[in-house]
C-alpha atoms as a PDB file:
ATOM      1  CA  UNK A   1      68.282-129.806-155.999  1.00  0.00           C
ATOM      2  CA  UNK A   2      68.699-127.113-153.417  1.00  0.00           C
ATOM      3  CA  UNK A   3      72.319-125.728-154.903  1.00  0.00           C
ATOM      4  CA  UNK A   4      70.467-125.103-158.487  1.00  0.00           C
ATOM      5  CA  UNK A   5      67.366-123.401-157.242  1.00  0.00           C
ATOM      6  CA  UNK A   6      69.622-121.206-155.149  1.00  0.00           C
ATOM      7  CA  UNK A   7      71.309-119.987-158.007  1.00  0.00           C
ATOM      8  CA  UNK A   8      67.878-120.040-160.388  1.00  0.00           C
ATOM      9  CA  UNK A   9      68.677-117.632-163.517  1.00  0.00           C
ATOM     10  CA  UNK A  10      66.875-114.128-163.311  1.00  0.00           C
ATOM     11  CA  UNK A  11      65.477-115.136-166.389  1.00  0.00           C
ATOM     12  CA  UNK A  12      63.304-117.720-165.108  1.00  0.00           C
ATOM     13  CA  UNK A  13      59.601-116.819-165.379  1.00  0.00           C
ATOM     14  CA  UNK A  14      57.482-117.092-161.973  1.00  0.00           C
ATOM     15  CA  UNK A  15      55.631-120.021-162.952  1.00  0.00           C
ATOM     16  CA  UNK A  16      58.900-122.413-164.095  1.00  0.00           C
ATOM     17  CA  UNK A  17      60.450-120.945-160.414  1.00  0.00           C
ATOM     18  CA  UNK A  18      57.128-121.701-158.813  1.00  0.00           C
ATOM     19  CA  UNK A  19      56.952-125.315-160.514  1.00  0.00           C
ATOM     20  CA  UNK A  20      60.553-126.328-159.268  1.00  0.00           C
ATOM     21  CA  UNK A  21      60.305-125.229-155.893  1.00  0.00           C
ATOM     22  CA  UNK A  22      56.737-127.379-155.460  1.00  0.00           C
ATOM     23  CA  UNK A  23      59.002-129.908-156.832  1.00  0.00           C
ATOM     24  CA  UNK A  24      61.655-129.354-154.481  1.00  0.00           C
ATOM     25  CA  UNK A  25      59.517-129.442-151.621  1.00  0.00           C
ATOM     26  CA  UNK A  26      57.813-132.761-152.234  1.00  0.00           C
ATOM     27  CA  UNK A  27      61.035-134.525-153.005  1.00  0.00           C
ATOM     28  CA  UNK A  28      62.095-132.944-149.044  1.00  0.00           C
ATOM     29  CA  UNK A  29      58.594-133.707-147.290  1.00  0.00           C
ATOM     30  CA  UNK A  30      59.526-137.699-148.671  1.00  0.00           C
ATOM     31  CA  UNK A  31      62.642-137.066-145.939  1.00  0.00           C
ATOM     32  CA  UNK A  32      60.807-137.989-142.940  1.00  0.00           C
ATOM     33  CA  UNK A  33      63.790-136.086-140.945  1.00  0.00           C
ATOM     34  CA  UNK A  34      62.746-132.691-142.649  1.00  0.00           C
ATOM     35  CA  UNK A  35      59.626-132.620-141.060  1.00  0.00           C
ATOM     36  CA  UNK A  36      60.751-133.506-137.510  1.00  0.00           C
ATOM     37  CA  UNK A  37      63.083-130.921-137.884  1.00  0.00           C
ATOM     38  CA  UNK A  38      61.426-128.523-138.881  1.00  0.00           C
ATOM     39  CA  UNK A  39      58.805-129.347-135.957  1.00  0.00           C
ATOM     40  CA  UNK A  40      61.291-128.685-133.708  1.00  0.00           C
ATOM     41  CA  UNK A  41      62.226-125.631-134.605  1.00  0.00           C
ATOM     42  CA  UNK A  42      58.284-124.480-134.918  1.00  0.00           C
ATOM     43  CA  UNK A  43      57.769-124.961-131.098  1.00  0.00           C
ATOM     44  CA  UNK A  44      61.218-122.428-130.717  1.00  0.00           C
ATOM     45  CA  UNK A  45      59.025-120.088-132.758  1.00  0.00           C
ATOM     46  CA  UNK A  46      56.167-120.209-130.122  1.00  0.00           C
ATOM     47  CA  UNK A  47      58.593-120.194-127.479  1.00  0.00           C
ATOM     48  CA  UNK A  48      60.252-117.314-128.467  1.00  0.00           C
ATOM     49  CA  UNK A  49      57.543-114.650-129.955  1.00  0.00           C
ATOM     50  CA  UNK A  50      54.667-115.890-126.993  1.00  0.00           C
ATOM     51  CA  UNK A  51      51.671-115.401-129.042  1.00  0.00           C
ATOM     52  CA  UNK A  52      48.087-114.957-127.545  1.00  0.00           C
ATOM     53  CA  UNK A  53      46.733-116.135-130.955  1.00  0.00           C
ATOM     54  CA  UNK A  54      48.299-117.911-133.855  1.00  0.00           C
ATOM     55  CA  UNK A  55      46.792-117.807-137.137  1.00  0.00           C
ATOM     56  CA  UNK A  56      48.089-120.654-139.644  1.00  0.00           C
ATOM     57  CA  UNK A  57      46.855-122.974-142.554  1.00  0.00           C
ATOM     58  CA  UNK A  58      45.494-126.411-143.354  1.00  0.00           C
ATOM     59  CA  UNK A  59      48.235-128.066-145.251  1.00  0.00           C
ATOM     60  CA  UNK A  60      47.867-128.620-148.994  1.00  0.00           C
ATOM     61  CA  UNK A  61      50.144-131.215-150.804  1.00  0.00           C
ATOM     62  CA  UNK A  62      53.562-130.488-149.642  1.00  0.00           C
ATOM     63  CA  UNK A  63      53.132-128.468-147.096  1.00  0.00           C
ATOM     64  CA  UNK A  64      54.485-128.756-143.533  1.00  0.00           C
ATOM     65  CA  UNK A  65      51.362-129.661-141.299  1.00  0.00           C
ATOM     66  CA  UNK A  66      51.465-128.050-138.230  1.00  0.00           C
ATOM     67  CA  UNK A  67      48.277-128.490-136.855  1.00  0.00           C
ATOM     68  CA  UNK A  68      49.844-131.258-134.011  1.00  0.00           C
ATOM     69  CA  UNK A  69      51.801-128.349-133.071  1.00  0.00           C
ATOM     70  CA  UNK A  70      49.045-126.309-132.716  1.00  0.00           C
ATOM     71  CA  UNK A  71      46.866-128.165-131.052  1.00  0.00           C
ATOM     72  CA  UNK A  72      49.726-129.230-128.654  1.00  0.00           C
ATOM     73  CA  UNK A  73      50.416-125.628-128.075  1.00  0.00           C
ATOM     74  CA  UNK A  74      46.583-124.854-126.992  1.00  0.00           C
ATOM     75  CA  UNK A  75      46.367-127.748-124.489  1.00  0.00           C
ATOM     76  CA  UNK A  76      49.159-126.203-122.502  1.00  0.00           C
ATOM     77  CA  UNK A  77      46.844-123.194-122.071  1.00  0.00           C
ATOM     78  CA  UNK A  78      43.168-122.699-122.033  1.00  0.00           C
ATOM     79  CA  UNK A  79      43.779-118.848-122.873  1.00  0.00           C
ATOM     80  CA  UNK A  80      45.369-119.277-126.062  1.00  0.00           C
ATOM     81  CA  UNK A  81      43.934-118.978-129.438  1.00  0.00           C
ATOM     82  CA  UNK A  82      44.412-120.543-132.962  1.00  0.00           C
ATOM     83  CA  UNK A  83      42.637-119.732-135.962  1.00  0.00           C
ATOM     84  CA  UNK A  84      42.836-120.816-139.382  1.00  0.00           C
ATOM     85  CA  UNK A  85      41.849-118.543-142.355  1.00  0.00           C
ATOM     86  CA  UNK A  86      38.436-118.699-144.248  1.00  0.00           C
ATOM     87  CA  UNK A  87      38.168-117.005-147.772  1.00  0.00           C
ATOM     88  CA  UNK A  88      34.863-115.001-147.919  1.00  0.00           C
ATOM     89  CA  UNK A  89      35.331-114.436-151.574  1.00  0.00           C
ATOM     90  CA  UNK A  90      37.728-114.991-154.089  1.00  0.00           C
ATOM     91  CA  UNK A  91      40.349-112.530-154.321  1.00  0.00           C
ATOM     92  CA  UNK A  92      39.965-110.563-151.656  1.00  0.00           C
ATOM     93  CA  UNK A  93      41.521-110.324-148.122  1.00  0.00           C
ATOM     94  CA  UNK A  94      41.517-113.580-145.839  1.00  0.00           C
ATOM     95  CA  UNK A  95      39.685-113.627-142.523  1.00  0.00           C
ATOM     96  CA  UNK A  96      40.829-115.947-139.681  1.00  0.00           C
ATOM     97  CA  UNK A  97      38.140-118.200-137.216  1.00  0.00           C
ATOM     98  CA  UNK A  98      39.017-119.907-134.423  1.00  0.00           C
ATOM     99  CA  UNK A  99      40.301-123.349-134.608  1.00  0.00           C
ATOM    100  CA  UNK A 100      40.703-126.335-131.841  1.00  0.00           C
ATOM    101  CA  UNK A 101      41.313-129.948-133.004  1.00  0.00           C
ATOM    102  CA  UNK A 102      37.586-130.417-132.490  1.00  0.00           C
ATOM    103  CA  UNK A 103      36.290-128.069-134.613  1.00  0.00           C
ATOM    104  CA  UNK A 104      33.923-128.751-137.497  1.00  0.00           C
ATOM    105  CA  UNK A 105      35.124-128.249-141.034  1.00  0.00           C
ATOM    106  CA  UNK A 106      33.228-127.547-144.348  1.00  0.00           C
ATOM    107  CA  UNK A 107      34.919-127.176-147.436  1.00  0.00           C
ATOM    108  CA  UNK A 108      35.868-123.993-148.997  1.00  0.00           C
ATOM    109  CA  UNK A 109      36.837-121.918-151.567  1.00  0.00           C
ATOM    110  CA  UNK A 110      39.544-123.641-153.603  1.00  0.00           C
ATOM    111  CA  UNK A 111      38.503-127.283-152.176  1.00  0.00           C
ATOM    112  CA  UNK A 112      40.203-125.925-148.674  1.00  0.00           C
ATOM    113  CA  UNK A 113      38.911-127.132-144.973  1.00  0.00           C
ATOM    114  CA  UNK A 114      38.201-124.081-143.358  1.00  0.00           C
ATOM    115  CA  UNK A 115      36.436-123.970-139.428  1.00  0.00           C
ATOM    116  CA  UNK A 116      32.724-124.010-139.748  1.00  0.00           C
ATOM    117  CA  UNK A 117      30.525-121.590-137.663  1.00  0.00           C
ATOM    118  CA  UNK A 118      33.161-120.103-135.263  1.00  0.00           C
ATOM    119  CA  UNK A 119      34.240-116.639-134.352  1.00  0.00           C
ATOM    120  CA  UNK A 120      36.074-114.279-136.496  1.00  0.00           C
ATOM    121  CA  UNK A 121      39.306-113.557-134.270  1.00  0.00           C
ATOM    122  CA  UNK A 122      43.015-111.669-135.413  1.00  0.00           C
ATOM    123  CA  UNK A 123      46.020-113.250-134.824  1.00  0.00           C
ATOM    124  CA  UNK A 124      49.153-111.566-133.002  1.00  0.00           C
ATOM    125  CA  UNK A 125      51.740-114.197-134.789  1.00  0.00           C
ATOM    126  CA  UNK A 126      50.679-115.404-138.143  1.00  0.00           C
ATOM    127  CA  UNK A 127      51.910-118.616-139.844  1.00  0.00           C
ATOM    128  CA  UNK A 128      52.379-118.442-143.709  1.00  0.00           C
ATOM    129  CA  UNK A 129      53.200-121.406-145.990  1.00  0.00           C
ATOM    130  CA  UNK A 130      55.929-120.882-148.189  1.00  0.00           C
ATOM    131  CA  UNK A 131      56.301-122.197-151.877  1.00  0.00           C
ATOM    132  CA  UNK A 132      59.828-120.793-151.491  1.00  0.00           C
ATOM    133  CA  UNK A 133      61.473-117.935-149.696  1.00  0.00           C
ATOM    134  CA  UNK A 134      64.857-115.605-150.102  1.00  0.00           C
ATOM    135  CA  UNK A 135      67.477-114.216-147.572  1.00  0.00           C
ATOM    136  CA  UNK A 136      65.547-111.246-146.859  1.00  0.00           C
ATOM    137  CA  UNK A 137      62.578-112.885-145.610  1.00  0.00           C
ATOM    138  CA  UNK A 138      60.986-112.477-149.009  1.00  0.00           C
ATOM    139  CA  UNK A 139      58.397-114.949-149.850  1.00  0.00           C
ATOM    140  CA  UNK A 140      56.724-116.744-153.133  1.00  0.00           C
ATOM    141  CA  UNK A 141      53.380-118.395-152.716  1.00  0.00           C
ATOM    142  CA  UNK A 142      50.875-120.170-155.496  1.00  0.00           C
ATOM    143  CA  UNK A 143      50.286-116.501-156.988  1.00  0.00           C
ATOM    144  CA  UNK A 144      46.860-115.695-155.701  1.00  0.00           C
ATOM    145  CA  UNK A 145      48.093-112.647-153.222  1.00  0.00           C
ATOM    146  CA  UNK A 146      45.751-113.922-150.498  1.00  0.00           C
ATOM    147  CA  UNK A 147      47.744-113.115-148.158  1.00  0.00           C
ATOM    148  CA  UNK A 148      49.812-109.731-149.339  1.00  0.00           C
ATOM    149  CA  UNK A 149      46.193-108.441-149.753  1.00  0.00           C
ATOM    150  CA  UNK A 150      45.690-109.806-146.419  1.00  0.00           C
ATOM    151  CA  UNK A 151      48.513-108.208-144.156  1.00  0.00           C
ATOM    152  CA  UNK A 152      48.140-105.046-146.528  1.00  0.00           C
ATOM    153  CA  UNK A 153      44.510-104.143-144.907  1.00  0.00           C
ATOM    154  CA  UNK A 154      45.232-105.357-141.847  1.00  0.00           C
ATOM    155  CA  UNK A 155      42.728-104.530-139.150  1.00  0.00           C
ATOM    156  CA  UNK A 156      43.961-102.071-136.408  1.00  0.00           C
ATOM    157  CA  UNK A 157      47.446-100.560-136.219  1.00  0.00           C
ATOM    158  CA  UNK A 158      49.929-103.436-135.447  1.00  0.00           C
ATOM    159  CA  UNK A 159      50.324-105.996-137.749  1.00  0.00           C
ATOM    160  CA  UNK A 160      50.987-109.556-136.333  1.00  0.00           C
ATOM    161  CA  UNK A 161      54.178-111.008-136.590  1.00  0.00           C
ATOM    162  CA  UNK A 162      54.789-112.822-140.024  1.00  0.00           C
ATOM    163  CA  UNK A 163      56.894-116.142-139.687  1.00  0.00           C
ATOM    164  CA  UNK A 164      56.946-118.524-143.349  1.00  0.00           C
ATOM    165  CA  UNK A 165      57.023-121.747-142.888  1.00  0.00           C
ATOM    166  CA  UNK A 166      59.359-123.464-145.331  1.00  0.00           C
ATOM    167  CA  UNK A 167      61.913-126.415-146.243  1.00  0.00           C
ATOM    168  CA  UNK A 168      65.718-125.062-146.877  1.00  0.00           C
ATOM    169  CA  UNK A 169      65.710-126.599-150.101  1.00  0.00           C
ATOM    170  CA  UNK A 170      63.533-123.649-151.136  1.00  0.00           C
ATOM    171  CA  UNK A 171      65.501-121.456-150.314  1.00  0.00           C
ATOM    172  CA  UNK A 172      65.778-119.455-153.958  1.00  0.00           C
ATOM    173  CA  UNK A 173      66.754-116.053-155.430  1.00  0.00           C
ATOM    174  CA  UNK A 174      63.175-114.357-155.948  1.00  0.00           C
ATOM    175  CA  UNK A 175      61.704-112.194-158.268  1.00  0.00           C
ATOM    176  CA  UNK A 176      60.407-108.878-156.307  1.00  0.00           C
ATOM    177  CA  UNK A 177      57.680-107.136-157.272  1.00  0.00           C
ATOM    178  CA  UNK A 178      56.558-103.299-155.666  1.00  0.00           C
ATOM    179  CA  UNK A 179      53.890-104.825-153.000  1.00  0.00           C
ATOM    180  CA  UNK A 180      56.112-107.392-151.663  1.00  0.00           C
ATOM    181  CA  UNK A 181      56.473-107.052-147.968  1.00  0.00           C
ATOM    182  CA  UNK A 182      58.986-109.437-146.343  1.00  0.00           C
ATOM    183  CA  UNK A 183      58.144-111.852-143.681  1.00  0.00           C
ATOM    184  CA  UNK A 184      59.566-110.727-140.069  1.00  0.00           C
ATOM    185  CA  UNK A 185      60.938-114.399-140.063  1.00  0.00           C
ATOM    186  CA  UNK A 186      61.213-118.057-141.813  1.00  0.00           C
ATOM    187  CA  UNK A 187      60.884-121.122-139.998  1.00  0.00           C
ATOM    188  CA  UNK A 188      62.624-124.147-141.793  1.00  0.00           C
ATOM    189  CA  UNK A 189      64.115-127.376-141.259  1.00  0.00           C
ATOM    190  CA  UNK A 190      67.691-125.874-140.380  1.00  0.00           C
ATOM    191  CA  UNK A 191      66.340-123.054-137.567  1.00  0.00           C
ATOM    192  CA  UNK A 192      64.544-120.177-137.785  1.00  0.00           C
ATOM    193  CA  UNK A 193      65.653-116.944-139.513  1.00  0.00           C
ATOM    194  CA  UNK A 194      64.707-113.291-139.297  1.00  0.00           C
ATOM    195  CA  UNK A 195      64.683-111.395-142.233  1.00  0.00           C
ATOM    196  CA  UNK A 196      66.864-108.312-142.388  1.00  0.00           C
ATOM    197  CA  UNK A 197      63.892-106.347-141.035  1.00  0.00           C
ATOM    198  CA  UNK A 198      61.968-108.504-139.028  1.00  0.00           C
ATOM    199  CA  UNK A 199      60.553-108.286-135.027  1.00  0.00           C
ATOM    200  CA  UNK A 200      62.985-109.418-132.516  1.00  0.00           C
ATOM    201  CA  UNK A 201      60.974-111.679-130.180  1.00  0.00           C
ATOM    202  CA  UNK A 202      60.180-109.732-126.900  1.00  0.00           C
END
């Protein structure tokens, strides 16, 4: 499955591209080695960048749920923050409250849990779910643009550090539009990658 999405046709629309890649990924996240993997490599990724506060996602069908990493990660320190994003209103800009395993949910926008009644905070290293991803760190999500919208009016000047969270089986040849911005890295089953242009850890 991986070989033909890797060399998908330029004339393959966004939606056909999008719809084999989702089903790519579930036929991977049935491989209960993928997701051990790729756990593995998602604690090398907090290792290496040492974030104050990590920003991620509560994982939709398919997706790579990371929140026993996370809360894993915030037990070893009381100073470190998680957050998960909250969508104020549709189609605009995503906003990021603190999250602990405790924390109250409500449902949100798009039928999403999202952290009830806790403080707006920004994340330094942001976690991104990927539908697939390219080489250069370029990323394809369900088409909303939550989140270019989102790193595009970023608050403050520096940005956090972008790291997709993917299966190598999506790895694909993408369709780029002007906006795009790649991710600084991709975390997958097989290691973690940095894009062409993307933050070396400190």
């Amino acid at each position: 499955m991986s070989e033909s999405i890797a060399r998908n046709p330029s004339s393959e629309s966004k939606a056909e591209l999008r719809k084999r890649l989702l089903q790519a990924r579930g036929d991977v996240q049935l491989q209960s080695r993928a997701d051990a993997a790729l756990a593995v490599h998602l604690r090398e990724v907090l290792t290496r960048y040492r974030p104050h506060t990590v920003g991620f996602y509560w994982p939709l069908a398919g997706e790579f749920d990371a929140r026993a990493i996370i809360g894993e990660w915030l037990a070893h320190d009381t100073r470190r923050q998680a957050a998960l994003p909250i969508v104020a209103m549709k189609g605009h800009a995503l906003r990021f409250h603190a999250w602990t395993p405790d924390t109250p949910m409500r449902i949100g926008h798009h039928r999403i849990p999202e952290p009830e009644q806790t403080p707006a905070i920004v994340p330094d290293l942001l976690l991104v779910p990927c539908v697939g991803f390219d080489d250069d760190g370029y990323r394809l999500g369900y088409g909303g643009g939550y989140y270019d919208r989102t790193l595009a009016g970023w608050p403050g000047m520096a940005r956090p550090v972008t790291v997709g969270i993917a299966y190598e089986a999506c790895r694909a040849v993408l369709p780029r539009e002007a906006h795009d911005v790649p991710l600084d890295a991709i975390v997958t089953d097989t290691g973690l990658f940095a894009s062409p242009r993307g933050i070396e850890a400190p």
